[in-house]
Protein backbone atom coordinates (compact mmCIF):
# COMPACT_ATOMS: atom_id res chain seq x y z
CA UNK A 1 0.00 0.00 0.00
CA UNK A 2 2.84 2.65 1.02
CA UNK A 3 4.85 1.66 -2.59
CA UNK A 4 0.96 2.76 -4.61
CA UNK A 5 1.44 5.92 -2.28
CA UNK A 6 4.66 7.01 -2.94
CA UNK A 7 4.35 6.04 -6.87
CA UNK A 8 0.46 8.41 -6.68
CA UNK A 9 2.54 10.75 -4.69
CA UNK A 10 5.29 11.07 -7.60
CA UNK A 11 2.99 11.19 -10.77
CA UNK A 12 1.17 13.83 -9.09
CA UNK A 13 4.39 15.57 -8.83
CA UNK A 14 5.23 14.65 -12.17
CA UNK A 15 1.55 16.13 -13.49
CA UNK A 16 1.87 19.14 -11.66
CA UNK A 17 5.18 20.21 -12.84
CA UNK A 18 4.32 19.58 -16.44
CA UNK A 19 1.09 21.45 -15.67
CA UNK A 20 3.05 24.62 -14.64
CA UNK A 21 5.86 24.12 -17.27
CA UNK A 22 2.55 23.72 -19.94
CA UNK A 23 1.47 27.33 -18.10
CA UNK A 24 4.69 28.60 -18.30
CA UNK A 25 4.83 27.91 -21.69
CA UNK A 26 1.52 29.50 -22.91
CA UNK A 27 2.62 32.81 -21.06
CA UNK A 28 5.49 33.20 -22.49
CA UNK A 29 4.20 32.21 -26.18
CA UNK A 30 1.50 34.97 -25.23
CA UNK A 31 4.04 37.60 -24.03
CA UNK A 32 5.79 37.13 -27.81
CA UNK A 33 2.92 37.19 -29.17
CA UNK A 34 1.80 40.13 -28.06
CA UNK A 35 5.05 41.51 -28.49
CA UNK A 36 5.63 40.45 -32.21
CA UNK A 37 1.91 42.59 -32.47
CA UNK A 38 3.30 45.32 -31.00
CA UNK A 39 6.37 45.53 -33.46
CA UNK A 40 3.72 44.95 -36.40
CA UNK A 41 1.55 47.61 -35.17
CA UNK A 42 4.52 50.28 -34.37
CA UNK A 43 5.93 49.47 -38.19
CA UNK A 44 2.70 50.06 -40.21
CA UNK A 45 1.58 52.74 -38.23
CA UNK A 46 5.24 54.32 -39.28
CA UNK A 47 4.75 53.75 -42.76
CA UNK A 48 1.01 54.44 -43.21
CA UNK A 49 2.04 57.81 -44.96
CA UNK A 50 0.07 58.41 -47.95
CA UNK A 51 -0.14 61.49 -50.44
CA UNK A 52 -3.00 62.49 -50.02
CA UNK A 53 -2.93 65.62 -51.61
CA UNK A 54 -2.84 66.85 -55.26
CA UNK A 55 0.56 66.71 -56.71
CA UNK A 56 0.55 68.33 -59.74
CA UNK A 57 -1.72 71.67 -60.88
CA UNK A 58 -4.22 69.38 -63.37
CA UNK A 59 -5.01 67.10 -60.20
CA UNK A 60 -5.59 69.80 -57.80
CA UNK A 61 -7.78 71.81 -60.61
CA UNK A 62 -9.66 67.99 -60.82
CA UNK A 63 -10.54 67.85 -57.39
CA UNK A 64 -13.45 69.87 -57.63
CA UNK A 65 -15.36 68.16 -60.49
CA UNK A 66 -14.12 64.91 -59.97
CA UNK A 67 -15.90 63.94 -56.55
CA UNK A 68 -14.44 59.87 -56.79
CA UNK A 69 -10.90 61.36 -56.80
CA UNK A 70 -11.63 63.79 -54.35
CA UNK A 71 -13.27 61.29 -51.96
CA UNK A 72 -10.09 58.55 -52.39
CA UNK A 73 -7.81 61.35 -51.07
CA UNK A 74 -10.23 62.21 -48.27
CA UNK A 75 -9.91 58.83 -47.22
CA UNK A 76 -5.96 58.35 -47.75
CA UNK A 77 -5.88 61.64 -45.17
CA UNK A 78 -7.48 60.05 -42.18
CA UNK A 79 -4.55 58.33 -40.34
CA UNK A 80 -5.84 55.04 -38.22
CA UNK A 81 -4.43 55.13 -34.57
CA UNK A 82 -4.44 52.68 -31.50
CA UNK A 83 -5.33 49.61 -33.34
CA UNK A 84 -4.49 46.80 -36.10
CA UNK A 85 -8.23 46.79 -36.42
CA UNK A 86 -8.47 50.54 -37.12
CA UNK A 87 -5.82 49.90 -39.62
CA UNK A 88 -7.96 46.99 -41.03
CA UNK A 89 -11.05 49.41 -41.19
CA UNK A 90 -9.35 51.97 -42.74
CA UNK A 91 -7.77 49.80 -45.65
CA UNK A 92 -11.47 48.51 -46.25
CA UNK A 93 -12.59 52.53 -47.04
CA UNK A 94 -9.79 53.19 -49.00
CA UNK A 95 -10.13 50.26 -51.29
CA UNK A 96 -13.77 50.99 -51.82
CA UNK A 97 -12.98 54.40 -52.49
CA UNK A 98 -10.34 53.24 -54.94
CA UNK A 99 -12.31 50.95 -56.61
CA UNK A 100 -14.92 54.10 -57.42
CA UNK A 101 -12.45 55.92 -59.41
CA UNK A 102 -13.42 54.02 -62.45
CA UNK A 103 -16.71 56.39 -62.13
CA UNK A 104 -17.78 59.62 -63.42
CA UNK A 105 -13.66 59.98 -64.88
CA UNK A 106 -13.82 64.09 -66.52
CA UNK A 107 -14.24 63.16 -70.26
CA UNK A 108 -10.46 65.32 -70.73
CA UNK A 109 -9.38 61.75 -68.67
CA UNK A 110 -11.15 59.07 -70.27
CA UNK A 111 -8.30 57.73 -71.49
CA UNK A 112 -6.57 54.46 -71.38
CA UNK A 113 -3.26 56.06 -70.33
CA UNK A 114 -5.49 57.49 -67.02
CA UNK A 115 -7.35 53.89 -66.73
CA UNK A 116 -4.46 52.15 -66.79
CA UNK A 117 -2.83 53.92 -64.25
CA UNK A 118 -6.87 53.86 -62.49
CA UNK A 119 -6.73 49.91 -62.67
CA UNK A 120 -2.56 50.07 -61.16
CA UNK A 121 -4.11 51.43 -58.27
CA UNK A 122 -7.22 49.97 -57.78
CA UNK A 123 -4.65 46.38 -57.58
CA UNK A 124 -2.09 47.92 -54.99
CA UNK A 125 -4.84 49.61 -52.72
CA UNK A 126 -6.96 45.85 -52.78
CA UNK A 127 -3.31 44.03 -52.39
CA UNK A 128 -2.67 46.08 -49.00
CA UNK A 129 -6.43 45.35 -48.13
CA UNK A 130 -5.90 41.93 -48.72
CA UNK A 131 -2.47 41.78 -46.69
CA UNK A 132 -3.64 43.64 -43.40
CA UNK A 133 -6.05 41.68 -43.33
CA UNK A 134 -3.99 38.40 -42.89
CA UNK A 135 -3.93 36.40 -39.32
CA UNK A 136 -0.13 37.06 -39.69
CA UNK A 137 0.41 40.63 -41.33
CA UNK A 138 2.97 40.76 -43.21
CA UNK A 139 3.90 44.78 -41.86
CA UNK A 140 7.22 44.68 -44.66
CA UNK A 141 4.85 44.11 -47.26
CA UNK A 142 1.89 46.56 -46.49
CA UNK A 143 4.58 49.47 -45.73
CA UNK A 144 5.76 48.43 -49.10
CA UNK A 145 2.57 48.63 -51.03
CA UNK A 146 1.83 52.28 -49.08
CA UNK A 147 4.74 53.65 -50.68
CA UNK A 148 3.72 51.87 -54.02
CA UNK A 149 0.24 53.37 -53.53
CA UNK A 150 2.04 56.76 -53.32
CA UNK A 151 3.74 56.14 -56.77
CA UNK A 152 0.68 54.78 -58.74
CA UNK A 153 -1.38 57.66 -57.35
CA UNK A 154 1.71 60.15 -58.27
CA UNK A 155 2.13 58.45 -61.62
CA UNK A 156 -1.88 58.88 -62.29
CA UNK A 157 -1.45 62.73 -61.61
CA UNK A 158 1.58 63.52 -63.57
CA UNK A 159 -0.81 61.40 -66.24
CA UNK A 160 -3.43 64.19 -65.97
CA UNK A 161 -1.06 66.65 -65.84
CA UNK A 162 0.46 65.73 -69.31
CA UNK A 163 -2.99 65.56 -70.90
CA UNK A 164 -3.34 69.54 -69.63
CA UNK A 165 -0.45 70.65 -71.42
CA UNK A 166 -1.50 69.12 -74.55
CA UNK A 167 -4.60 70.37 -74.73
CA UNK A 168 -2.93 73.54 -74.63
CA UNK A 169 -0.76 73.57 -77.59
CA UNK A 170 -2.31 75.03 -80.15
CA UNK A 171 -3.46 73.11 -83.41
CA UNK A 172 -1.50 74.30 -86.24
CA UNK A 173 -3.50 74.52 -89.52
CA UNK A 174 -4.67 71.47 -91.02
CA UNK A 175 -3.41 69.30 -88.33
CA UNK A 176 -7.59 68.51 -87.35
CA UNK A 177 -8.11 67.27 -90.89
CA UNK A 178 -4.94 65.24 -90.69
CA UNK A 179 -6.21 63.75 -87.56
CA UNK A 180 -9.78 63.01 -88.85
CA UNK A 181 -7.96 61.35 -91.98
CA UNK A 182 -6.06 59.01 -89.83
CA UNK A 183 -9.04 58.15 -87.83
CA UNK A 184 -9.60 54.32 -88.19
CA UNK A 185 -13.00 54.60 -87.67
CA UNK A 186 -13.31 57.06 -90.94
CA UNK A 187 -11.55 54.41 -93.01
CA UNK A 188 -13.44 53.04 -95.76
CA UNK A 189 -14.53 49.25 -95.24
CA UNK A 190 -12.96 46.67 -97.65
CA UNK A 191 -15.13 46.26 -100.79
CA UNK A 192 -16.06 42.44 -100.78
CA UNK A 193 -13.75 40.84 -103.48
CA UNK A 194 -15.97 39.27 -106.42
CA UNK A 195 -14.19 35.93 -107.20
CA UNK A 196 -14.53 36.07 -110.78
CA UNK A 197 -12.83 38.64 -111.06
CA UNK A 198 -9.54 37.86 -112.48
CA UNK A 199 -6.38 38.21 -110.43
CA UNK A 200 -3.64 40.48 -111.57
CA UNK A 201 -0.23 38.44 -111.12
């Protein structure tokens, strides 16, 4: 009877120990966590610097009528704080907003140099929207895409900004006419060929 005791005794020894070594464990895998969230946290909310005003004078003079661009800088200005959630929030907006762009673009922009650059951005802002919102943020990758935000939406502006000066130089004579002539859709449609006709070798 005393050898069952002292052999109970010892594996509830044993138990308990790994109990508080199991504890032990947990707290500290909590206290890294928790710490590794902290680093994440402190790095984004370093590099969550967007432009979000007008960088060039045909952007800022677009502002007004175009109420989609307008709103996606309005949204790139409000800076999340305290939070990874606020931060996850905050992508959500700005990707919505992005993804508006593709309305109501001035007819001087409706062009496939400006929706090209449109559609660039509309991927990067969704990409970041995608990676915040991962169980393990990659914060490398979404400072990354900010600042490649930040180029797309400066690359879409200078965009604007050449189609300004253009429309400012003046048409020399007979440069409209030319450009109606070389309009494809002016061109005269092939004439069906008649296959009796005879071929000329």
């Amino acid at each position: 009877m005393m050898k069952y005791k002292i052999i109970y005794t010892f594996l509830l020894m044993f138990v308990l120990a790994s109990c508080k070594n199991d504890d032990q464990k947990r707290v500290a895998e909590n206290q890294k966590d928790t710490k590794k969230k902290e680093v994440v946290f402190a790095n984004i909310s370093k590099g969550w610097v967007f432009y979000d005003t007008p960088v060039t004078e045909a952007a800022e003079a677009t502002v007004s009528s175009w109420s989609e661009f307008r709103q996606f800088l309005a949204e790139l200005a409000i800076k999340p704080k305290k939070t990874i959630g606020a931060f996850q929030q905050r992508s959500t907006a700005i990707s919505k907003k992005a993804m508006e762009l593709n309305t109501n673009i001035p007819p001087q922009f409706n062009t496939p140099q400006i929706k090209s650059r449109i559609s660039t951005l509309i991927t990067k802002v969704r990409m970041l929207d995608l990676m915040i919102h991962l169980d393990n943020i990659p914060d490398k990758k979404v400072v990354r895409l900010v600042a490649e935000i930040n180029i797309e939406l400066t690359s879409l502006q200078r965009q604007m900004d050449k189609i300004v000066d253009k429309s400012k130089i003046p048409v020399e004579e007979g440069e409209s006419d030319l450009k109606q002539m070389m309009d494809p859709s002016r061109a005269i449609p092939d004439m069906p060929v008649n296959p009796n006709t005879p071929r000329v070798e």
